[in-house]
Protein backbone atom coordinates (compact mmCIF):
# COMPACT_ATOMS: atom_id res chain seq x y z
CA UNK A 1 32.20 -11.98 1.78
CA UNK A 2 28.23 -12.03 3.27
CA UNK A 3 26.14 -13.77 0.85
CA UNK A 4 22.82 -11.04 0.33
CA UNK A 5 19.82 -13.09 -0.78
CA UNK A 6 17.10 -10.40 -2.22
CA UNK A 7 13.76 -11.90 -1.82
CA UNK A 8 12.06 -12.80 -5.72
CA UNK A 9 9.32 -10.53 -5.26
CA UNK A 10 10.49 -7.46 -3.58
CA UNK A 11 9.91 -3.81 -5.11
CA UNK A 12 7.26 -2.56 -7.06
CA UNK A 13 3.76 -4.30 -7.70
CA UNK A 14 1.81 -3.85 -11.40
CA UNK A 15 -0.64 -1.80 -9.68
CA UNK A 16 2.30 0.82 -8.89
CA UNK A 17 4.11 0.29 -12.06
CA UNK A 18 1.00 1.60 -13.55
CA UNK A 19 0.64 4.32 -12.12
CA UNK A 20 4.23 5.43 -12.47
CA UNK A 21 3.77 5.29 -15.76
CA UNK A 22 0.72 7.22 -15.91
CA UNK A 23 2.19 9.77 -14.11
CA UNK A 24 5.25 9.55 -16.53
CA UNK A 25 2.80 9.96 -19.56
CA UNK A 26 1.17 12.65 -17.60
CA UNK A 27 3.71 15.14 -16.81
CA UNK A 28 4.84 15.18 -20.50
CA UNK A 29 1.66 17.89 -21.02
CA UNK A 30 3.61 20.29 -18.90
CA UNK A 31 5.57 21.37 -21.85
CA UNK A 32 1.98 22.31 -23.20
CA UNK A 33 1.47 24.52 -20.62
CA UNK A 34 -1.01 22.31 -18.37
CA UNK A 35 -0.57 21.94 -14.45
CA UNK A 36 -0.33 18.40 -13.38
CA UNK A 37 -1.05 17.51 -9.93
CA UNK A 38 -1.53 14.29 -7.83
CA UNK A 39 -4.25 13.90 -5.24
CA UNK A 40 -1.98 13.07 -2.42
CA UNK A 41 1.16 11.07 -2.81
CA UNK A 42 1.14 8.89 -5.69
CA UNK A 43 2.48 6.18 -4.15
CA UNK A 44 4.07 5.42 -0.77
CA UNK A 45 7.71 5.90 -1.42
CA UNK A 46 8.71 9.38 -0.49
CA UNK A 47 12.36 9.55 -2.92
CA UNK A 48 9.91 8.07 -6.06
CA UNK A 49 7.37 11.10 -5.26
CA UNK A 50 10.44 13.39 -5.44
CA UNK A 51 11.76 11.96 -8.84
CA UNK A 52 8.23 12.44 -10.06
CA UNK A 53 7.86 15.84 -8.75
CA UNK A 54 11.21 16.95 -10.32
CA UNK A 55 9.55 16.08 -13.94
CA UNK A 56 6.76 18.27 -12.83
CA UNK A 57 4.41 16.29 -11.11
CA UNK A 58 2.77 18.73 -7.67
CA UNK A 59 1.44 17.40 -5.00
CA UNK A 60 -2.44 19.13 -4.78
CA UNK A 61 -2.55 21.71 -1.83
CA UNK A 62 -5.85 23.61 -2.74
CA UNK A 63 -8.19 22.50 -4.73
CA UNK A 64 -8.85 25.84 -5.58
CA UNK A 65 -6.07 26.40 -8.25
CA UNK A 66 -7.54 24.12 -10.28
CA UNK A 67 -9.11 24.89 -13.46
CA UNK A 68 -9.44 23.61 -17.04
CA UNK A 69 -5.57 23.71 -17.81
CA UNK A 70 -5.30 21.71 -15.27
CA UNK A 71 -4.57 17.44 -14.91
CA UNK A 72 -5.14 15.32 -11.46
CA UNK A 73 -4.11 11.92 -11.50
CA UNK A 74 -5.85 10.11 -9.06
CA UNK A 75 -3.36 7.97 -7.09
CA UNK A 76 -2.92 4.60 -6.87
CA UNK A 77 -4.79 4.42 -3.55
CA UNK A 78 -7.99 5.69 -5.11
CA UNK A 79 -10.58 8.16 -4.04
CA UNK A 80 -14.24 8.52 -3.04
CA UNK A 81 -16.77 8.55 -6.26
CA UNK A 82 -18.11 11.88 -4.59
CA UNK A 83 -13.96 13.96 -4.65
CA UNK A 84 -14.28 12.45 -8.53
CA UNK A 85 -17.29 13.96 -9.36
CA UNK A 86 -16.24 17.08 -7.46
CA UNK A 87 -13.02 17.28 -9.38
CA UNK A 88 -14.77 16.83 -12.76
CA UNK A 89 -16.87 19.21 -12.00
CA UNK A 90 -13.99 22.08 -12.01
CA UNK A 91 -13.40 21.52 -15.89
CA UNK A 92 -9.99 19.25 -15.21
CA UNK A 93 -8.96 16.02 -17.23
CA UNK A 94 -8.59 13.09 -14.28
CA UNK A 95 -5.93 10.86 -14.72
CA UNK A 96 -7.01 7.56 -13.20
CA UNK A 97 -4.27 5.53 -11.46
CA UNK A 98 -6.23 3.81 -8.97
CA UNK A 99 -4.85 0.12 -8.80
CA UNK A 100 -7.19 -2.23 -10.49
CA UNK A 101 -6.87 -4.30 -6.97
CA UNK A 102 -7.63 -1.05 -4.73
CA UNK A 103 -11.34 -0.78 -8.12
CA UNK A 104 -12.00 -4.57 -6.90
CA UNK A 105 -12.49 -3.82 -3.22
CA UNK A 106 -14.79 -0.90 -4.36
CA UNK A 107 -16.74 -3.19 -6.28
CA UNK A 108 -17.29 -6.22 -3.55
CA UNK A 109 -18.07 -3.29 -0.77
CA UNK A 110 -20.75 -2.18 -3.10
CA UNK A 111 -21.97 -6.02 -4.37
CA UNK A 112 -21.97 -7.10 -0.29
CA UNK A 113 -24.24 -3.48 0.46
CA UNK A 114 -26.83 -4.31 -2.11
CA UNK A 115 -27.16 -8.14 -0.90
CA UNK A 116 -28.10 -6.75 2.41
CA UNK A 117 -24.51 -7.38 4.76
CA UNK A 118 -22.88 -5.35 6.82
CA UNK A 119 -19.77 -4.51 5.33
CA UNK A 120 -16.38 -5.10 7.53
CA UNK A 121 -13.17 -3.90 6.51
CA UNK A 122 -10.28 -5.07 7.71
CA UNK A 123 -7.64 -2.22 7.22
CA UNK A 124 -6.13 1.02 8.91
CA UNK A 125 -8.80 3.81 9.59
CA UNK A 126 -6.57 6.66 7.97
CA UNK A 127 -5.25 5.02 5.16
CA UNK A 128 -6.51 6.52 1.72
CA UNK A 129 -7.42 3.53 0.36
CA UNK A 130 -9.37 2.50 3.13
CA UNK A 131 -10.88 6.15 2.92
CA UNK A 132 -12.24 5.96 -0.77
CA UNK A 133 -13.52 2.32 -0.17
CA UNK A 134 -15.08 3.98 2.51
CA UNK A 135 -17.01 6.14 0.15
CA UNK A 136 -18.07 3.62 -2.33
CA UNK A 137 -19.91 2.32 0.56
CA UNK A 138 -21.29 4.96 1.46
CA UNK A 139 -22.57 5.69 -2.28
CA UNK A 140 -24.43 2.36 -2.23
CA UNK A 141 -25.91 3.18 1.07
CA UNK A 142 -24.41 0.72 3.03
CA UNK A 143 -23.36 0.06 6.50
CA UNK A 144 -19.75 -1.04 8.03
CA UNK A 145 -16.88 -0.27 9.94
CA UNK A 146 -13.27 -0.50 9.48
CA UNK A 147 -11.34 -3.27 11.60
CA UNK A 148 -7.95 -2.36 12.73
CA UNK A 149 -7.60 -4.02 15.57
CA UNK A 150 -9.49 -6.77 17.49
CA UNK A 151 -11.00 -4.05 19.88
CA UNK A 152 -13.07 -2.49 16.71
CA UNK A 153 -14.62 -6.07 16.81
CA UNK A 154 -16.86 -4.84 19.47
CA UNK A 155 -19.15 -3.72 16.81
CA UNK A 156 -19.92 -6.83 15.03
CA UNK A 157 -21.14 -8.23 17.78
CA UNK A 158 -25.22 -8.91 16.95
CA UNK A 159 -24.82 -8.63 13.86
CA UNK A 160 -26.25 -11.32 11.73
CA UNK A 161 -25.37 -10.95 7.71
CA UNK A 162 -22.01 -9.81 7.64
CA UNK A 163 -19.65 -9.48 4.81
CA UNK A 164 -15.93 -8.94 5.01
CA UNK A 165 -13.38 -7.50 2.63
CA UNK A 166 -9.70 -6.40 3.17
CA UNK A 167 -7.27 -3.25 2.26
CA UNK A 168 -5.52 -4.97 -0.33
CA UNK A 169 -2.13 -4.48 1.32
CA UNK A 170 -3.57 -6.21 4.94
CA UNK A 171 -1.86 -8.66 6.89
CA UNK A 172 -2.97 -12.47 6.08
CA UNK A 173 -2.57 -13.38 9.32
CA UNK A 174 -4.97 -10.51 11.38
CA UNK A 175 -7.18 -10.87 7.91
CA UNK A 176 -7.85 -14.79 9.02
CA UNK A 177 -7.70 -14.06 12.80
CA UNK A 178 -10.99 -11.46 12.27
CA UNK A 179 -12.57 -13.70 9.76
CA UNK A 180 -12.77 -16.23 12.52
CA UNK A 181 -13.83 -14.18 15.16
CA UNK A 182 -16.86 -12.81 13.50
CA UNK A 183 -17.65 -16.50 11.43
CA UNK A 184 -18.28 -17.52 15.75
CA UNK A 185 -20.86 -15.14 16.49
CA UNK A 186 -22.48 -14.15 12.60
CA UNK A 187 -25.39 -15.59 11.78
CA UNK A 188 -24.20 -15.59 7.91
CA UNK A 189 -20.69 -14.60 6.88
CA UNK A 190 -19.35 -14.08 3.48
CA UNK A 191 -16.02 -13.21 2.57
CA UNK A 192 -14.57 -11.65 -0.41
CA UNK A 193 -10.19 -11.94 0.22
CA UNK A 194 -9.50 -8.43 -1.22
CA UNK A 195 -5.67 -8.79 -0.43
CA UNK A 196 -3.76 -8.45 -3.82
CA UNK A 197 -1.46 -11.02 -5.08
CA UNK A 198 1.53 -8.91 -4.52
CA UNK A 199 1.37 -8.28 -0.99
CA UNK A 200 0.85 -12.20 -0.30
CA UNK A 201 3.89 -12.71 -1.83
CA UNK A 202 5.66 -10.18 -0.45
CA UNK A 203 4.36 -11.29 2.74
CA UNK A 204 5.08 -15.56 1.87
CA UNK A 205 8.78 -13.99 0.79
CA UNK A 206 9.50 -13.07 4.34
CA UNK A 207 8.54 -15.93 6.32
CA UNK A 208 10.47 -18.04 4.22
CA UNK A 209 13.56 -15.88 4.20
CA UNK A 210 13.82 -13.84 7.49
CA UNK A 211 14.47 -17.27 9.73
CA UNK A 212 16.86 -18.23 6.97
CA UNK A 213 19.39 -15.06 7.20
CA UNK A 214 21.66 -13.58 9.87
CA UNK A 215 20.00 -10.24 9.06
CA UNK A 216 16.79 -9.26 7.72
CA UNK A 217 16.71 -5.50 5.79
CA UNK A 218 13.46 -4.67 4.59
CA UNK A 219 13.28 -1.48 2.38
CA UNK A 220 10.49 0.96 1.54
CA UNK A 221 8.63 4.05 2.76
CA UNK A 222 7.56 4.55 6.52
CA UNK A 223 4.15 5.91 5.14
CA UNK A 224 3.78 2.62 2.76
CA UNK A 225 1.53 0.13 5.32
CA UNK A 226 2.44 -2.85 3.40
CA UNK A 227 6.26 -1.87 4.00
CA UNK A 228 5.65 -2.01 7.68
CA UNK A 229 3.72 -4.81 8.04
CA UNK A 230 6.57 -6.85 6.16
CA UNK A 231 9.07 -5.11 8.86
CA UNK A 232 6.88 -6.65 11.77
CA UNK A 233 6.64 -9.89 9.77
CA UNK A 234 10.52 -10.30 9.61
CA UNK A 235 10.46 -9.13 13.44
CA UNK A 236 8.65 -11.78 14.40
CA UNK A 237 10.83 -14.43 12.99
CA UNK A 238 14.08 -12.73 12.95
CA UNK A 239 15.43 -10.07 15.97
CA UNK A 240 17.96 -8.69 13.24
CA UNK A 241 15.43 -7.47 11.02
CA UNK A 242 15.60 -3.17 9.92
CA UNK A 243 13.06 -0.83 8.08
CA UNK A 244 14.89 1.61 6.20
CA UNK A 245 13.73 4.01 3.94
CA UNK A 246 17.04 4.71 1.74
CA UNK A 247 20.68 3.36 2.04
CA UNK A 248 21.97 6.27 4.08
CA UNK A 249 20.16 4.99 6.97
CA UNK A 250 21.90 1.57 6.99
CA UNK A 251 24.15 0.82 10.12
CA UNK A 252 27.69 -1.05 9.53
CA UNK A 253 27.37 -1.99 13.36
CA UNK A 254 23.71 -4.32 12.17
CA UNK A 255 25.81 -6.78 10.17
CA UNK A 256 28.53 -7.56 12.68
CA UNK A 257 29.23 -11.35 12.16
CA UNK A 258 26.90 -11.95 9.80
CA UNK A 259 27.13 -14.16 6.85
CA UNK A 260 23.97 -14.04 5.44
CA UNK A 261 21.54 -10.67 4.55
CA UNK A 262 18.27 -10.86 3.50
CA UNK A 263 16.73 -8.13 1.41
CA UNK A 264 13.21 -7.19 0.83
CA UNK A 265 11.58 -4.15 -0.06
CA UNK A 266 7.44 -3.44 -0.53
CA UNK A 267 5.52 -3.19 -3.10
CA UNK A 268 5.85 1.12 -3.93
CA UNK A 269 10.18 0.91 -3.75
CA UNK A 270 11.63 1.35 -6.81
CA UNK A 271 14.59 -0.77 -8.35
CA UNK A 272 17.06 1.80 -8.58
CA UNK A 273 16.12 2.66 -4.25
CA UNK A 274 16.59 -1.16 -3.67
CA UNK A 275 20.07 -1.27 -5.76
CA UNK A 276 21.65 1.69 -3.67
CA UNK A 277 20.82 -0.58 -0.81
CA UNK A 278 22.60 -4.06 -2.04
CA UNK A 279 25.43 -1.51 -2.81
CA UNK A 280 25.60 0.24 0.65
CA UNK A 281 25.35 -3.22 2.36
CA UNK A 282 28.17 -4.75 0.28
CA UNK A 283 30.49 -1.55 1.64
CA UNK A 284 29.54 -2.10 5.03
CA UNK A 285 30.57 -5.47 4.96
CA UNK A 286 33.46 -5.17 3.64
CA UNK A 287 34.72 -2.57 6.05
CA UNK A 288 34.01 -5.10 8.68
């Protein structure tokens, strides 16, 4: 029988968690007769935003339906301070579920502006919690960029107070490798390492598993960025390493002699998502 070895931290992160259960709270005043919507997906798991939106969670379409009978819970990504004040202004209750993680890069992106640096974050450009930091920034009236890849480095270059901060679901490894770069031609440098706890575990769970395992499975949405960057972690270290998004998509022709499966899954998959997955794997095996 293969031996699968799930990896101690895989599936859902407090900051997630919380806003599940926000949402959960949330949805209950639908029986009162109030609308409750989500500024973009919740989270980044596609089946959870389904089980949500099946207790009567909506994804917002047009802001213009809104009015006071209506609730927006603000996702766990976060938003610009300007969309809140918008929103409040229409006369709706706001439902905060911005990850207290995602609230502490706002407040070093705001703390670097007014001590004068110029702010770099390290994340990906069209990411929405990249966009509300974004706009914190901008409140305080400072200047920065967003780093994505070493290319965007181009416009560090004479700069010579620069401060640095990080999506909280970046990549250690490209976080250290631009932190270097810029500490060689900055005057001053300060860095504040905005990546949460949960994705550097996530992240420390891989390296130590995916060279230890026949096959590495790594579970999660293909819109969740930390999912992905676990997927081209295990790559790295391991050729037989998969990104699914649910069970269905698992291959019986990937675990051909192997004895050992590793399992992880990022930090917006849900338990019962990662289960149907051990499950799946076990009949696959089996048949083989």
């Amino acid at each position: 029988m293969v031996e699968i070895v799930i990896a101690p931290h895989a599936g859902f992160c407090f900051g997630v968690k919380r806003a599940i259960n926000l949402a959960e709270e949330a949805v209950k005043e639908t029986l009162q007769g109030r609308k409750v919507f989500s500024m973009g997906p919740l989270i980044h798991n596609p089946q959870e935003v389904r089980r949500l939106e099946g207790k009567g969670l909506a994804l917002l379409e047009k802001e213009g339906e809104l009015d006071d009978k209506s609730t927006v819970i603000v996702r766990s990504h976060g938003i610009p301070p300007k969309k809140e004040r918008e929103l409040l202004s229409m006369g709706v209750k706001l439902v905060d579920a911005t990850c207290p993680f995602v609230k502490a890069v706002h407040e070093a992106v705001v703390r670097l502006s007014e001590e004068g640096y110029f702010v770099v974050l390290v994340g990906e450009k069209n990411h929405p919690e990249v966009i509300g930091t974004l706009g914190y920034l901008e409140e305080a009236g400072g200047r920065g960029i967003v780093v994505e890849s070493r290319e965007d480095l181009k416009e560090v270059l004479g700069k010579e107070k620069v401060g640095i901060v990080a999506q909280t679901t970046q990549n250690e490894q490209f976080f250290k490798e631009v932190v270097g770069e810029i500490a060689l031609w900055a005057r001053e440098v300060k860095v504040i390492n905005t990546i949460c706890n949960a994705t550097s575990e996530r992240q420390e769970d891989v390296y130590e598993l995916a060279p230890k395992v026949d096959v590495m499975i790594v579970v999660g949405g293909k819109n969740s960025g930390n999912t992905r960057r676990l997927y081209h972690i295990a790559r790295s270290l391991n050729p037989r390493s998969y990104h699914v998004e649910t069970a269905e998509e698992l291959k019986k022709e990937w675990f051909e002699g192997a004895k050992r499966v590793g399992l992880t899954a990022g930090a917006s998959t849900p338990d019962w998502i990662i289960q149907q997955a051990v499950e799946r794997i076990r009949e696959l095996t089996q048949e083989l």
